[in-house]
N, C-alpha and C. Protein backbone atom coordinates (compact mmCIF):
# COMPACT_ATOMS: atom_id res chain seq x y z
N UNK A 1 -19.06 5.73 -19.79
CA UNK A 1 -19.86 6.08 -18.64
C UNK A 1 -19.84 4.95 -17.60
N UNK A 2 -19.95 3.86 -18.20
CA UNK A 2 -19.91 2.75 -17.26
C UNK A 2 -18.38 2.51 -16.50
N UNK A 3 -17.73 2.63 -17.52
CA UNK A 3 -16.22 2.59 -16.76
C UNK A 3 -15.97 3.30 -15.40
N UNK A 4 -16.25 4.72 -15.84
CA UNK A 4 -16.43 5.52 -15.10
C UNK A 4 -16.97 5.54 -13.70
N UNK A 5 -17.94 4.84 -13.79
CA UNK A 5 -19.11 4.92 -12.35
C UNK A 5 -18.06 3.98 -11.86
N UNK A 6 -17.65 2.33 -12.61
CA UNK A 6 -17.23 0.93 -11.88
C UNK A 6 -16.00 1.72 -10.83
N UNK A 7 -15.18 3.17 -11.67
CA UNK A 7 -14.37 3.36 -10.70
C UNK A 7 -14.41 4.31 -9.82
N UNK A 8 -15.59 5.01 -9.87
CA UNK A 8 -15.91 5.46 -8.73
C UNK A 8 -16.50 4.55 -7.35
N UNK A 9 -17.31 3.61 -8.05
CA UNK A 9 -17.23 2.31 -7.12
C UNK A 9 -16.20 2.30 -6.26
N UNK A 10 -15.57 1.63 -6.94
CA UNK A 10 -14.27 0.89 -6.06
C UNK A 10 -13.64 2.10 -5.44
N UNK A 11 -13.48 3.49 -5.74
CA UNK A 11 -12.78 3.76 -5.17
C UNK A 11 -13.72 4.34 -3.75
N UNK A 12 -15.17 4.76 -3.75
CA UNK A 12 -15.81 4.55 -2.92
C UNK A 12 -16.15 3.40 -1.62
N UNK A 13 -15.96 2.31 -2.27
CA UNK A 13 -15.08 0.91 -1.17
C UNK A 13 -14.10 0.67 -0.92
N UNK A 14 -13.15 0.87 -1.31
CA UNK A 14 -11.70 1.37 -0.40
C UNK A 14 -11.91 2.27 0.12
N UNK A 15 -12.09 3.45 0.28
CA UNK A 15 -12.68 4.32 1.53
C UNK A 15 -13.35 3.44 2.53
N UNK A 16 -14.29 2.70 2.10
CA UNK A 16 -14.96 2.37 3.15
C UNK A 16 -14.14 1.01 3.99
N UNK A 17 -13.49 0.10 2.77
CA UNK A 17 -12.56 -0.66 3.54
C UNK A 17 -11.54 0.08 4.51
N UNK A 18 -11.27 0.95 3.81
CA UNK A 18 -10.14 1.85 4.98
C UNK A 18 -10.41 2.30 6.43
N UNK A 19 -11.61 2.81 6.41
CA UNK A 19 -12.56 3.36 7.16
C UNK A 19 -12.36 2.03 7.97
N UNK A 20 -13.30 1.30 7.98
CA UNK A 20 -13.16 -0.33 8.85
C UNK A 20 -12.06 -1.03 9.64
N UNK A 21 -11.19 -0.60 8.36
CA UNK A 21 -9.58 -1.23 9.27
C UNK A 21 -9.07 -0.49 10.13
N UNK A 22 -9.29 1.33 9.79
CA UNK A 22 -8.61 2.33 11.02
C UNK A 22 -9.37 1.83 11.89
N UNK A 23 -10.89 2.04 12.12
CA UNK A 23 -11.64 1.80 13.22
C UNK A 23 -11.38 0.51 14.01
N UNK A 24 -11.16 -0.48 13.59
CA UNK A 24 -11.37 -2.03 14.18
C UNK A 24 -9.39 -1.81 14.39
N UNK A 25 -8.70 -1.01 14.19
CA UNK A 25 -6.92 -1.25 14.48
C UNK A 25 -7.23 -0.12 16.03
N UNK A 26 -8.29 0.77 15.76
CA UNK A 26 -8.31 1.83 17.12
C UNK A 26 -9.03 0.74 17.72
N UNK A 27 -9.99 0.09 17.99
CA UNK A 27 -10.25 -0.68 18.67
C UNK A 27 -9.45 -1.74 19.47
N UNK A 28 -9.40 -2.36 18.87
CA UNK A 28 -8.06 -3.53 18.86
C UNK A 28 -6.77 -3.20 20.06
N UNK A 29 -6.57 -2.20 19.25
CA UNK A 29 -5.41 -1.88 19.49
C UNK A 29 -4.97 -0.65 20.77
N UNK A 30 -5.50 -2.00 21.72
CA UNK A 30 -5.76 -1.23 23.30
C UNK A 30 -5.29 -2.43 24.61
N UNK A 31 -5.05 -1.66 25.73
CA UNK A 31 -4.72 -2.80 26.61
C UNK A 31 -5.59 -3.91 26.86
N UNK A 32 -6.89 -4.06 26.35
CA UNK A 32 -7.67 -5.64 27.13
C UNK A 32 -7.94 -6.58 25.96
N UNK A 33 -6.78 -6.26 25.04
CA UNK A 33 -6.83 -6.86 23.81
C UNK A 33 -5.37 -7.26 23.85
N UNK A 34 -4.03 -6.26 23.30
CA UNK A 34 -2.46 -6.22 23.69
C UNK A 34 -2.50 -7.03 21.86
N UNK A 35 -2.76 -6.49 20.87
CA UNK A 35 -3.19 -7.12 19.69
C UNK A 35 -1.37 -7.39 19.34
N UNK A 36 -1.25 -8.34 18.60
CA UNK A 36 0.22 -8.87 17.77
C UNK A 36 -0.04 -8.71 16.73
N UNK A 37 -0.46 -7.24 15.79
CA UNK A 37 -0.74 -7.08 14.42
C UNK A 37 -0.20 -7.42 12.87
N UNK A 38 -0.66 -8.60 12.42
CA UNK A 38 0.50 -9.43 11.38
C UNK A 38 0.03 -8.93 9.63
N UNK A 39 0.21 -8.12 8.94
CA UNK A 39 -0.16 -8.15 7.70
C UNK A 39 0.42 -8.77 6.95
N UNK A 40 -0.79 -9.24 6.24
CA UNK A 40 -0.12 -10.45 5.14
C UNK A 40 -0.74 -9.34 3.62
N UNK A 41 0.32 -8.95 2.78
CA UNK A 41 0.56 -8.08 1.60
C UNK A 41 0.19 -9.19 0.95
N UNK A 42 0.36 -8.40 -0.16
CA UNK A 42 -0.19 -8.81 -1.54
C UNK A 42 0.83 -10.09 -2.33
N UNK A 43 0.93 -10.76 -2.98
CA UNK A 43 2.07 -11.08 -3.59
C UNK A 43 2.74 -10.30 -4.19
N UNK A 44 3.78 -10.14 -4.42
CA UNK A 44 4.59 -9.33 -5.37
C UNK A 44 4.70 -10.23 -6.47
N UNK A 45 4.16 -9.28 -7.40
CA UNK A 45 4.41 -9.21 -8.91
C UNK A 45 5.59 -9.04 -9.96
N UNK A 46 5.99 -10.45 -10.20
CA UNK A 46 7.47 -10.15 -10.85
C UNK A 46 7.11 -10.58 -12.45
N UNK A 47 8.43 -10.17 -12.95
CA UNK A 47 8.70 -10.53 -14.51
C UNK A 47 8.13 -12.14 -14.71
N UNK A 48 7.25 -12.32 -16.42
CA UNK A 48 6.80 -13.00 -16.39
C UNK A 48 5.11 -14.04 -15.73
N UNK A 49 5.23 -13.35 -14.46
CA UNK A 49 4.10 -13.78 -13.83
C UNK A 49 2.66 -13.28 -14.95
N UNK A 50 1.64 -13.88 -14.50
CA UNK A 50 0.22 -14.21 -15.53
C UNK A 50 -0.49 -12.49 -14.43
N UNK A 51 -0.43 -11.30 -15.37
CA UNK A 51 -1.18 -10.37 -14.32
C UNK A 51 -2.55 -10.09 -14.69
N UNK A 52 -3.18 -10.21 -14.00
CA UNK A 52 -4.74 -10.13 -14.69
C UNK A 52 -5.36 -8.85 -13.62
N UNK A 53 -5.89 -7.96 -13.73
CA UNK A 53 -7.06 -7.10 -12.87
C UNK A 53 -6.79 -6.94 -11.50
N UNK A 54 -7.43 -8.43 -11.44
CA UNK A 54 -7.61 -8.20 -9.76
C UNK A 54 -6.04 -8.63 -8.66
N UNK A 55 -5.25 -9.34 -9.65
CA UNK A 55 -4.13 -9.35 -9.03
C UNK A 55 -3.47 -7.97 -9.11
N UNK A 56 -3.80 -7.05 -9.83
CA UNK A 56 -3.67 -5.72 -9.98
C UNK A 56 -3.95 -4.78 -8.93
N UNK A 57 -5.46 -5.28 -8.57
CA UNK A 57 -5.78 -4.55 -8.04
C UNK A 57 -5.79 -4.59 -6.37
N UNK A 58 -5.58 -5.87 -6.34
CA UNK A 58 -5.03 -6.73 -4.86
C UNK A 58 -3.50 -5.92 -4.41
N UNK A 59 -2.51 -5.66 -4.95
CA UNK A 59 -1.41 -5.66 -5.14
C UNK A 59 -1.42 -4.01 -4.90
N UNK A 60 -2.29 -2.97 -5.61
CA UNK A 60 -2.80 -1.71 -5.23
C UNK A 60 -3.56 -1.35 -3.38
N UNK A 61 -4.33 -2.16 -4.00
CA UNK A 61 -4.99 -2.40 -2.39
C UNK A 61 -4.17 -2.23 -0.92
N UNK A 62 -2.99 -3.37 -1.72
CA UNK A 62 -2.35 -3.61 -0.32
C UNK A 62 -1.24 -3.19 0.09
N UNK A 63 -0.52 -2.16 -1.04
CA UNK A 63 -0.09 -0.72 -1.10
C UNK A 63 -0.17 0.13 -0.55
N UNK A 64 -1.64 0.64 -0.53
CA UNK A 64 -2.53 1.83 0.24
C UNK A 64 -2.57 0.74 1.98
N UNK A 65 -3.02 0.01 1.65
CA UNK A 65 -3.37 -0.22 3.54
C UNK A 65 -1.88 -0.18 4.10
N UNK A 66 -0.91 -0.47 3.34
CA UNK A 66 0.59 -0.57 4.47
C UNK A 66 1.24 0.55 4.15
N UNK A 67 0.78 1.77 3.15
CA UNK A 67 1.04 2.92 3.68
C UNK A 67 0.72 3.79 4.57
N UNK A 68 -0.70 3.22 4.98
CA UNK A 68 -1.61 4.23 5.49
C UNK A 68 -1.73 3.44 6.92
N UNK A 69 -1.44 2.32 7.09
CA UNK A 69 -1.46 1.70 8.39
C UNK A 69 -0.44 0.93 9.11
N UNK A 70 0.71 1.12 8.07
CA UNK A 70 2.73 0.48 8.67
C UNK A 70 2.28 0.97 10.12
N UNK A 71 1.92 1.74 10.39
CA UNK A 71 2.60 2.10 12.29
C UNK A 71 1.51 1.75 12.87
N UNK A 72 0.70 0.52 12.55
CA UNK A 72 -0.11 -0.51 13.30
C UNK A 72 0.65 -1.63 13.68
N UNK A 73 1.36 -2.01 12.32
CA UNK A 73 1.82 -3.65 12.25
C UNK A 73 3.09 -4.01 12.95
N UNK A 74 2.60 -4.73 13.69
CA UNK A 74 4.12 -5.48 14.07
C UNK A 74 5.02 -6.61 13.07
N UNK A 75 4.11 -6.75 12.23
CA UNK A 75 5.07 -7.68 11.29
C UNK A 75 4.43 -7.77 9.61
N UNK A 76 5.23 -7.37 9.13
CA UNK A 76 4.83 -7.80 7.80
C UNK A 76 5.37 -9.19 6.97
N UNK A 77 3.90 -10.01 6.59
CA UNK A 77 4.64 -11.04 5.47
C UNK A 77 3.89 -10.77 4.10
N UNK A 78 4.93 -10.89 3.35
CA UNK A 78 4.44 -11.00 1.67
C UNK A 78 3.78 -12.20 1.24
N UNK A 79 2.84 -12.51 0.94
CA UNK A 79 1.92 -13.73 0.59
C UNK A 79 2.34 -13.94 -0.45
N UNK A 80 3.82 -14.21 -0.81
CA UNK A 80 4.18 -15.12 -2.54
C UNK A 80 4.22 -16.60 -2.41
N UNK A 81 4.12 -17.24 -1.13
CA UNK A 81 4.02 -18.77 -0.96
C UNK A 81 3.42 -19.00 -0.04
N UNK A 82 2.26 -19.60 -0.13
CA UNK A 82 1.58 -19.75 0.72
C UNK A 82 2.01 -20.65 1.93
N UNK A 83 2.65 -21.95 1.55
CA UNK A 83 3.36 -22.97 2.81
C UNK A 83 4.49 -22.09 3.62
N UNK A 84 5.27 -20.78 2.99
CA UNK A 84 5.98 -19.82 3.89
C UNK A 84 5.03 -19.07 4.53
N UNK A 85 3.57 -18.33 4.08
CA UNK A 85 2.96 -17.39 4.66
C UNK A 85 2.99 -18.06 6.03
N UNK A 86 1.78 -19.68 5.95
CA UNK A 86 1.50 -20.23 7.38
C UNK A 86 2.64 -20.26 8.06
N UNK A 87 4.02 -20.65 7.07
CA UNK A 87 4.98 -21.14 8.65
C UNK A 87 5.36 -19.82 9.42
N UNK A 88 5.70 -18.87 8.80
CA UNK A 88 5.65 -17.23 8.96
C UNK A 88 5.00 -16.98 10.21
N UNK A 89 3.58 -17.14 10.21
CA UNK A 89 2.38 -16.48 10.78
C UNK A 89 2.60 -17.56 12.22
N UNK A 90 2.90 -19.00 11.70
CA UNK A 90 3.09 -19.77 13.02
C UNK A 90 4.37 -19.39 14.14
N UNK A 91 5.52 -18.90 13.03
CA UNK A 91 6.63 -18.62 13.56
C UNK A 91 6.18 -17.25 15.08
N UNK A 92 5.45 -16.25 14.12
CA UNK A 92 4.86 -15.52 14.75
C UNK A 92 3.89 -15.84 15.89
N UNK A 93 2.98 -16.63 16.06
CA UNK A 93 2.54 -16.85 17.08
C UNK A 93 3.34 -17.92 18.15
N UNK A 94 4.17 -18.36 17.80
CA UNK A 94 5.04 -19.20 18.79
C UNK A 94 5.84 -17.64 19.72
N UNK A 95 6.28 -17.15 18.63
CA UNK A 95 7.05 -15.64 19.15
C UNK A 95 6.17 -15.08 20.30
N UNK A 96 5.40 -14.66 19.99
CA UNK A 96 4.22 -13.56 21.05
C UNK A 96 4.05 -14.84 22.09
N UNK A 97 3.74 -15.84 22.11
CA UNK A 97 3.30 -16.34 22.90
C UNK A 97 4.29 -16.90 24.44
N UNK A 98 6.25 -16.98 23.36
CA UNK A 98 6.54 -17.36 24.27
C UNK A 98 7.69 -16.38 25.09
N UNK A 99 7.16 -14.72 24.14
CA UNK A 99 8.76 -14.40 24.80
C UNK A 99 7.56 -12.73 25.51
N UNK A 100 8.14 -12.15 25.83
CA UNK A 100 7.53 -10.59 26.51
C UNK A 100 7.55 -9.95 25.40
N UNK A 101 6.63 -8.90 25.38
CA UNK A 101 6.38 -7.92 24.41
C UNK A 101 5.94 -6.44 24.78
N UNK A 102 6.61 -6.28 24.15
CA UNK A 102 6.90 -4.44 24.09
C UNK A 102 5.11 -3.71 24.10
N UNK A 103 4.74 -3.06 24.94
CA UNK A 103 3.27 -2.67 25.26
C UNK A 103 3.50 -1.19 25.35
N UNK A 104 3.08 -0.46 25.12
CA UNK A 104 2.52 1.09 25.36
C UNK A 104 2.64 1.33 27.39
N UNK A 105 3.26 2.38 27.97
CA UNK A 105 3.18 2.15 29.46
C UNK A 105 2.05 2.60 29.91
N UNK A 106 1.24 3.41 28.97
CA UNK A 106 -0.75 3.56 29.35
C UNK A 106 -1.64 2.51 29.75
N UNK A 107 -1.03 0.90 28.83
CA UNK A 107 -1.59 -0.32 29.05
C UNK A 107 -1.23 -0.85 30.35
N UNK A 108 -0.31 -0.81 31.00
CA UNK A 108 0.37 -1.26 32.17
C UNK A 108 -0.19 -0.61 33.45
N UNK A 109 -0.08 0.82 33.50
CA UNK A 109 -0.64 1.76 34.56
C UNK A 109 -2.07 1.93 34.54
């Protein structure tokens, strides 16, 4: 019984996480903002690695959001090293910042 409810839980908060991210990506994701949307995934889980639950369930998680929200992101990085994630994410903001970017022509007019 208890099992039971814990996963109706969770799956009742992923709804609601989901819920949050569509809303705040429709927000966002408008001309007086011009958002550079970067998801950082889950690690990937290979042979050998220590898998416990929540790396389980992290790894699920972040499955569902980049199926359900790929045609938000302008870039995806996989979080398996963290000193690549930052240089990644820096690479990325040097990018947006120093070259033109592709906008919707609704934002412009």
């Amino acid at each position: 019984q208890c099992r039971h409810h814990n996963q109706k839980t969770r799956s009742y908060m992923m709804k609601v996480k989901l819920s949050f991210v569509h809303q705040a990506l429709k927000i966002l994701r408008t001309a007086e903002f011009a958002p550079y949307v970067v998801f950082i995934a889950a690690p990937t889980i290979t042979p050998g690695m220590t898998e416990d639950d929540s790396l389980q369930r992290l790894q699920k998680e972040s499955e569902m959001l980049q199926r359900t929200y790929a045609h938000y992101f302008d870039q995806t990085i996989i979080n398996n090293e963290i000193d690549d994630t930052i240089r990644l994410l820096e690479e990325a903001v040097d990018l947006v910042s120093t070259t033109a970017q592709w906008v919707p022509v609704s934002w412009v007019y």
